[in-house]
Protein backbone atom coordinates (compact mmCIF):
# COMPACT_ATOMS: atom_id res chain seq x y z
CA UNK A 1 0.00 0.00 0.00
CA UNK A 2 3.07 2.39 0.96
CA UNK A 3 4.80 1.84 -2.13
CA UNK A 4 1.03 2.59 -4.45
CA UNK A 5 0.64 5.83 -2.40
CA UNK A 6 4.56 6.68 -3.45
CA UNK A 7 3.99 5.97 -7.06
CA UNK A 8 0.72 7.74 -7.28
CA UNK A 9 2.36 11.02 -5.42
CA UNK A 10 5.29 10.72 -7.65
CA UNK A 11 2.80 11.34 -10.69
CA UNK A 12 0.66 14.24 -9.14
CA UNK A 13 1.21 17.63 -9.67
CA UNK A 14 2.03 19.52 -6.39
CA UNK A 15 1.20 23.07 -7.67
CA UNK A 16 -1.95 22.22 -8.81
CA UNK A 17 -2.61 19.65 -5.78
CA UNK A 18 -1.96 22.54 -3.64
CA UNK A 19 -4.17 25.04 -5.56
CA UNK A 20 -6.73 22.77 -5.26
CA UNK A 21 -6.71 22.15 -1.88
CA UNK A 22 -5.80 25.38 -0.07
CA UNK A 23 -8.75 27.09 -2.06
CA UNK A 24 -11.41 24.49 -0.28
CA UNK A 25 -10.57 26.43 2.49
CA UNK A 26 -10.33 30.04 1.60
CA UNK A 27 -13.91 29.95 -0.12
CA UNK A 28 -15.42 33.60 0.30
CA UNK A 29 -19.19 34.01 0.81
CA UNK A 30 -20.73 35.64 -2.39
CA UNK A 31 -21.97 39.14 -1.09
CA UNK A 32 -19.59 39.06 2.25
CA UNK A 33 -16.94 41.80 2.47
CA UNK A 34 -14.08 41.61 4.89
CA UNK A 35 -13.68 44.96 7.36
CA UNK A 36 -10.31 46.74 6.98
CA UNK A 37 -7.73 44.82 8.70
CA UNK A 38 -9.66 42.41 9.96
CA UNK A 39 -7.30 38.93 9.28
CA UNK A 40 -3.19 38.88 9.61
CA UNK A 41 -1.51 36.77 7.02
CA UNK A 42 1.78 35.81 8.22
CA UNK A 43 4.53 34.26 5.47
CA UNK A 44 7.34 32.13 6.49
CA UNK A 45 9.62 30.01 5.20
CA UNK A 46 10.49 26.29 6.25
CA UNK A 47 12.79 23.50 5.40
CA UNK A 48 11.74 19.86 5.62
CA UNK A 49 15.22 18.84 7.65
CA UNK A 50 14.72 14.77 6.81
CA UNK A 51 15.04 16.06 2.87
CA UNK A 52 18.72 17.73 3.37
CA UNK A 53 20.70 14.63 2.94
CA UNK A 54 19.08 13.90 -0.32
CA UNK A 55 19.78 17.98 -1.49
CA UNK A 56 22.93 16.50 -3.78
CA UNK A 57 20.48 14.13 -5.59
CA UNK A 58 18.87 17.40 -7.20
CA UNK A 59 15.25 16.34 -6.36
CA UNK A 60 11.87 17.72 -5.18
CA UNK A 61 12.83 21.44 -2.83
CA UNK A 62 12.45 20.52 0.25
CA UNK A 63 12.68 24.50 1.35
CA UNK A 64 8.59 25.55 1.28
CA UNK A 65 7.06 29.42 2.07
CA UNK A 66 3.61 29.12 3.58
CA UNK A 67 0.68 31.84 4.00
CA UNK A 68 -1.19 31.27 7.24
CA UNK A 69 -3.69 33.08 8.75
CA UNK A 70 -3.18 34.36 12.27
CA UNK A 71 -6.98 34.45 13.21
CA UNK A 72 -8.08 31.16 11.66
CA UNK A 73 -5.05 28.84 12.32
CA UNK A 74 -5.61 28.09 8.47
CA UNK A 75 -2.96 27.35 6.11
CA UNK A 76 -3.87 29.05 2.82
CA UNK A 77 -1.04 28.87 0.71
CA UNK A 78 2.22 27.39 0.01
CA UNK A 79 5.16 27.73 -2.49
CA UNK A 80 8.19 24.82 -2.77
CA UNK A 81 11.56 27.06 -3.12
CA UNK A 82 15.29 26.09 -4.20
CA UNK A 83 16.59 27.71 -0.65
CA UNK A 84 16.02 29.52 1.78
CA UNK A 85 17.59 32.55 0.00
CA UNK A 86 15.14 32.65 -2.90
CA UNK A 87 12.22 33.62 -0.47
CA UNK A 88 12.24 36.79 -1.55
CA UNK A 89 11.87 35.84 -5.51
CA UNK A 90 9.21 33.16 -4.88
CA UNK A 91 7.08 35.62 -2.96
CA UNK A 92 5.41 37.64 -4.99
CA UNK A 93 3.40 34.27 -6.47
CA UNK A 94 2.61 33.19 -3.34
CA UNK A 95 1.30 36.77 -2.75
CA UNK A 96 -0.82 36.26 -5.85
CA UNK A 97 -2.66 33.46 -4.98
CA UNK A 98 -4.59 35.19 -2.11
CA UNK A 99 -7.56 37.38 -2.15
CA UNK A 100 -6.45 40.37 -0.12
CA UNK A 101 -9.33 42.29 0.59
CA UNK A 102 -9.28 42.80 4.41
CA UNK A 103 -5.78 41.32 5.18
CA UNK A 104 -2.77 42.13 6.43
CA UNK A 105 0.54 40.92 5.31
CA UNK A 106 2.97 40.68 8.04
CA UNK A 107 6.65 39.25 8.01
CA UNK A 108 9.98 39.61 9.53
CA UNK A 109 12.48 41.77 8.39
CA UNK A 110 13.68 39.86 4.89
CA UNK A 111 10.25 41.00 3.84
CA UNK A 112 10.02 44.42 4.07
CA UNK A 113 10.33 45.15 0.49
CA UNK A 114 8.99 47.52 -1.80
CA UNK A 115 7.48 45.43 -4.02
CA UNK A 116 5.69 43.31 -1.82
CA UNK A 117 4.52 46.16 0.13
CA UNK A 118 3.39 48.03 -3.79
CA UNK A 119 1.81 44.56 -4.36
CA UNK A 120 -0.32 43.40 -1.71
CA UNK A 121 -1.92 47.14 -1.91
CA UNK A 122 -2.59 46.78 -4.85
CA UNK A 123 -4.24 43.55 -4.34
CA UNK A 124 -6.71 45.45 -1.89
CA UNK A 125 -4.78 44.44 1.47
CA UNK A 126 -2.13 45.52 3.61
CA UNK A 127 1.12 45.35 5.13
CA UNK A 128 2.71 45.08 8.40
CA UNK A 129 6.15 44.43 8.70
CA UNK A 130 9.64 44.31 10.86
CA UNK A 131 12.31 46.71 9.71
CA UNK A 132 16.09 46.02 10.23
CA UNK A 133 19.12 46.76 8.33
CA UNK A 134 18.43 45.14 5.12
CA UNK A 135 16.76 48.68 4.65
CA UNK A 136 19.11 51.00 6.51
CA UNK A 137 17.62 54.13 5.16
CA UNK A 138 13.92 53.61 6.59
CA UNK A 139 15.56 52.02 9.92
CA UNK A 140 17.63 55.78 10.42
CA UNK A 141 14.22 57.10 10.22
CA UNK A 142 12.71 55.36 12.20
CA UNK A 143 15.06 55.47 14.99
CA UNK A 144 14.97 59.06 14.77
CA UNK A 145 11.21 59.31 15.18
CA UNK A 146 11.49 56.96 18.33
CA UNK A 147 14.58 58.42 20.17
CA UNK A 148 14.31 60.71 23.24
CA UNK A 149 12.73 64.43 21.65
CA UNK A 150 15.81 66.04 20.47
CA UNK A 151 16.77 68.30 17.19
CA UNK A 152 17.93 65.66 15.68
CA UNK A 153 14.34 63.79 16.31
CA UNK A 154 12.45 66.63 14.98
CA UNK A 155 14.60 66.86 12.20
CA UNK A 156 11.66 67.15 9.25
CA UNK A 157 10.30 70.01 11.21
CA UNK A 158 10.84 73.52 12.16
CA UNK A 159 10.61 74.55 15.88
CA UNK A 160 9.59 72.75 19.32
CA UNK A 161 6.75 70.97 18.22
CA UNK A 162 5.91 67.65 19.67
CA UNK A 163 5.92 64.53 17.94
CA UNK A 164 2.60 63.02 17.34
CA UNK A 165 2.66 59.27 19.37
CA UNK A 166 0.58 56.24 20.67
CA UNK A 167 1.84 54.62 23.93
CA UNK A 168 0.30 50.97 25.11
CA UNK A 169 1.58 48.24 27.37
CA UNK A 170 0.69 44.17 28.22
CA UNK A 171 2.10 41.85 30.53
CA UNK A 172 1.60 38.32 30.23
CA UNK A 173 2.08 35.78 33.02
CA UNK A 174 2.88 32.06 31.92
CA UNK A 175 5.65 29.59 31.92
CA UNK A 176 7.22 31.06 34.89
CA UNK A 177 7.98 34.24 33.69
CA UNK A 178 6.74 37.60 33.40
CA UNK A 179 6.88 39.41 30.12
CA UNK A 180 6.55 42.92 29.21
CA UNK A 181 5.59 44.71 26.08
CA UNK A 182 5.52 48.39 25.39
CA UNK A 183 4.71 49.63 21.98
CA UNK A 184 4.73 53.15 21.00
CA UNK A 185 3.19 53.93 16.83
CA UNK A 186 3.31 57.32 15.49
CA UNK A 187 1.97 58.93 11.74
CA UNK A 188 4.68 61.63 11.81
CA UNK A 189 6.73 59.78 9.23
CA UNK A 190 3.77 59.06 6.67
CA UNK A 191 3.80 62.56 5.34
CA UNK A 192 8.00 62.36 4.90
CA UNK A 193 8.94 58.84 4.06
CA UNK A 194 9.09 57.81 0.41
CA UNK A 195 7.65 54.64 1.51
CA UNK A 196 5.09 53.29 -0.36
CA UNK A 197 1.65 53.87 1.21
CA UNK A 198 2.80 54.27 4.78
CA UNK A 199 0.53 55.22 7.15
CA UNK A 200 2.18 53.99 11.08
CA UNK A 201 5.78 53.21 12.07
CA UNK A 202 5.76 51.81 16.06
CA UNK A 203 8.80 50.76 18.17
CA UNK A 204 8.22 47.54 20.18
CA UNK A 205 10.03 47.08 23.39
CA UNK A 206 9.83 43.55 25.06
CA UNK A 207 11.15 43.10 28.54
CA UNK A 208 11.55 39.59 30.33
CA UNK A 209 13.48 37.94 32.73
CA UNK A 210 15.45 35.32 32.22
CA UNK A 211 17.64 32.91 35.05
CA UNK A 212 17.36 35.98 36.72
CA UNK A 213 18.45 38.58 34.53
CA UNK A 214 16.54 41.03 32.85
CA UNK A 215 16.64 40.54 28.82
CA UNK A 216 15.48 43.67 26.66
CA UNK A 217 14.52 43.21 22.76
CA UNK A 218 13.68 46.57 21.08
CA UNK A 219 12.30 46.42 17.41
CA UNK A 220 11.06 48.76 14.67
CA UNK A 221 7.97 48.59 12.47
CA UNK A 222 5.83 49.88 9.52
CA UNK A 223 2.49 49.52 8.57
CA UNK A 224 0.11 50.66 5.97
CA UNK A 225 -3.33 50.81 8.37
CA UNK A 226 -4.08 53.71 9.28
CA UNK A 227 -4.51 54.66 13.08
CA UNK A 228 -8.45 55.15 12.76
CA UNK A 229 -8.25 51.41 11.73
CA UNK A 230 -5.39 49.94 13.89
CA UNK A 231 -4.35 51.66 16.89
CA UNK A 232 -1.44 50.77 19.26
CA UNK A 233 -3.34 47.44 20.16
CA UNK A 234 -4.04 46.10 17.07
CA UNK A 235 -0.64 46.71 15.75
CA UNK A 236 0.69 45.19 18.68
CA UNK A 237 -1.61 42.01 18.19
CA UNK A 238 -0.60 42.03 14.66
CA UNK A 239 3.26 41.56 15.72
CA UNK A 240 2.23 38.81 18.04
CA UNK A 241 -0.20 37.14 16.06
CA UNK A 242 2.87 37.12 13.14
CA UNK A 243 4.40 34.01 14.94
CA UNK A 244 1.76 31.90 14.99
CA UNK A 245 3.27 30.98 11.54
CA UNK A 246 6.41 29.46 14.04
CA UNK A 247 4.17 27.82 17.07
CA UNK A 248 0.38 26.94 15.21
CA UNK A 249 1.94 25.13 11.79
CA UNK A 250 5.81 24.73 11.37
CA UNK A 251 5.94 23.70 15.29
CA UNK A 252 2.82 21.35 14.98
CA UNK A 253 3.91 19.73 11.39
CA UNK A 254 6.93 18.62 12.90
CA UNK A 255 5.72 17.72 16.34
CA UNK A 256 2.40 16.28 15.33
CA UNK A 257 2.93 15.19 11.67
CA UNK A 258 6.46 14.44 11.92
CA UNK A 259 7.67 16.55 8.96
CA UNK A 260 11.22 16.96 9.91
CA UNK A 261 11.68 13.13 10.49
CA UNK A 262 10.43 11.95 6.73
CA UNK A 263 12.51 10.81 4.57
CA UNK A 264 10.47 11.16 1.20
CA UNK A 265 12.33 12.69 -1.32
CA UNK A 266 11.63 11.65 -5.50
CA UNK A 267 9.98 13.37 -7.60
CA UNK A 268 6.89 15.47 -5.74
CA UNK A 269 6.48 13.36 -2.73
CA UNK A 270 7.88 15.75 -0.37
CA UNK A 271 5.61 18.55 -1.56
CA UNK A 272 2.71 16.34 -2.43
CA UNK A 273 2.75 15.19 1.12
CA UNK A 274 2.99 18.98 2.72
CA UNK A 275 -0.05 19.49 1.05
CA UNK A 276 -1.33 16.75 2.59
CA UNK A 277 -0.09 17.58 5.71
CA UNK A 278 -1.91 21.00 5.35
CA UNK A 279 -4.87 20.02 4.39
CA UNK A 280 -5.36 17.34 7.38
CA UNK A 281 -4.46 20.45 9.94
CA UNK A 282 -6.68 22.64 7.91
CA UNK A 283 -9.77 20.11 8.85
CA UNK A 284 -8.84 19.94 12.33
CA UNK A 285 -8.78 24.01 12.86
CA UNK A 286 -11.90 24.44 10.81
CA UNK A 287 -13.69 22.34 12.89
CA UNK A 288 -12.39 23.78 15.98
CA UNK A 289 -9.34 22.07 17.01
CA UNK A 290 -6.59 23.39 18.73
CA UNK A 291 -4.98 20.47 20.53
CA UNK A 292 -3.66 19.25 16.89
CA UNK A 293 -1.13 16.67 18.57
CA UNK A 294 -4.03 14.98 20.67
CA UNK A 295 -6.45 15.26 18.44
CA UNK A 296 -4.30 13.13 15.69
CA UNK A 297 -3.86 10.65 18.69
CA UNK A 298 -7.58 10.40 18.98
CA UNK A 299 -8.26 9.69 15.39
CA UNK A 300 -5.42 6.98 15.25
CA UNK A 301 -7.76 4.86 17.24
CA UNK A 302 -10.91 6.04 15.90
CA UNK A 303 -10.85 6.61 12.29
CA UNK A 304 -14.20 6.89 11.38
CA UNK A 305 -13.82 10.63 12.88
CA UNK A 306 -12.08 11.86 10.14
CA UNK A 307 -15.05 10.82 7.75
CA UNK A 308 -16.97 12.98 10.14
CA UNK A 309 -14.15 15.92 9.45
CA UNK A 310 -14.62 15.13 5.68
CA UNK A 311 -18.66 15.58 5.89
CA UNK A 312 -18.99 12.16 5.39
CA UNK A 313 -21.27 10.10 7.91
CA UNK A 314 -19.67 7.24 8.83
């Protein structure tokens, strides 16, 4: 049986598989219209570690860039790449497979690109991302917006005015530790900054303590919501809800699907079977799961529960 399911991946068509399959679960209601910012889209890239040794037989990627929304837990798109370098050139199509209206694109720093940020407005969505020294220009400005109020932090304007800013704080209690955030988002730059379409930058400060010394992270952001839509909060939540992409689907596919451990590796197998792998945590979000791990457990034993996840009766 294990050797028929090999051949019959071998022959599939991943791209198409995947089309096919991620759009089940991205269906729109005719008539519905998604509120401004209302869903986070986080990309990421991952490697499927089990392929690696096989890299020198030229096969199947085994390097993949997913789409996955923060809100839903749902995978919605997903891209095999040569390495983890090409990220950047293999975005823009995985960008084009989603419908944008009502999203926000976040992603770490290798993302914040002008293109991709000219592209998912376009698209009707937008953007919410890191910024580090991959773009040094925008990352002077913004560290001059954020530093204490000097001359050389009011240095697009004349006089003593103040800055316009946002200040909000959380602290979160769990896994024996206390951890703060403080974020602080400001519009002063929109009307300067050559930047397409920006509307926010915000500085996020994290604060934790760690074998009992305190650890600091500061970083810098941009966004193209506007503050009536977003304020300090939301942006905040955005950030956040970005690395769900790391602990809701590349975490659980290795843990609970054991991604990292297979060894496929002809022709589409590996990619066939992320798809797979996608679409079986797909059906377990949608209908309501969030215990992915136990849940697969569960239907080890009982398998007439996934005809039941289907909307099949058993």
């Amino acid at each position: 049986m294990q050797s028929t399911f090999q051949r019959l991946f071998a022959e599939l068509d991943p791209v198409q598989l995947e089309e096919a399959l991620t759009s089940i679960f991205d269906a729109k209601v005719v008539g519905s219209i998604r509120q401004i910012g209302s869903e986070g889209i986080a990309i990421d890239g991952k490697c499927q570690r089990g392929r690696l040794k096989f890299e020198e037989t030229k096969g199947t990627p085994c390097h993949l860039l997913s789409a996955f929304c923060q809100q839903s837990g749902i995978v919605l798109g997903q891209i095999a790449i040569e390495n983890k370098e090409a990220e950047l050139t293999i975005a823009p199509a995985l960008i084009d497979q989603i419908d944008w209206e009502g999203r926000v694109l976040t992603g770490d720093a290798i993302f914040c690109q002008r293109n991709l940020c000219q592209q998912v407005v376009k698209a009707g969505g937008d953007y919410l991302f890191i910024v580090k020294g991959n773009q040094a220009k925008l990352q002077t400005d913004l560290e001059m917006v954020f530093e204490p109020d000097t001359k050389t932090s009011r240095w697009w304007r004349t006089g003593a005015e103040l800055l316009e800013m946002r200040e909000a704080k959380t602290v979160d209690k769990g896994h024996g530790r206390i951890e703060i955030r403080e974020i602080r988002a400001s519009t002063e730059l929109a009307e300067y900054s050559d930047w397409p379409y920006l509307a926010q930058v915000f500085e996020i400060r994290r604060s934790w303590v760690e074998k009992g010394q305190l650890k600091t992270e500061l970083q810098l952001g941009i966004t193209r919501l506007p503050k009536e839509i977003a304020d300090v909060k939301a942006l905040l939540e955005f950030k956040r809800g970005h690395w769900g992409i790391e602990n809701k689907l590349h975490w659980v596919k290795d843990v609970g699907f054991g991604e990292d451990a297979s060894l496929i590796h002809k022709v589409s197998g590996p990619h066939v079977m992320a798809a797979l792998r996608n679409t079986a945590l797909n059906l377990l979000r949608k209908a309501g799961y969030n215990k992915i791990s136990s849940r697969l457990r569960f239907i080890s034993g009982h398998p007439e529960h996934t005809l039941a996840l289907l909307g099949l009766n058993a």
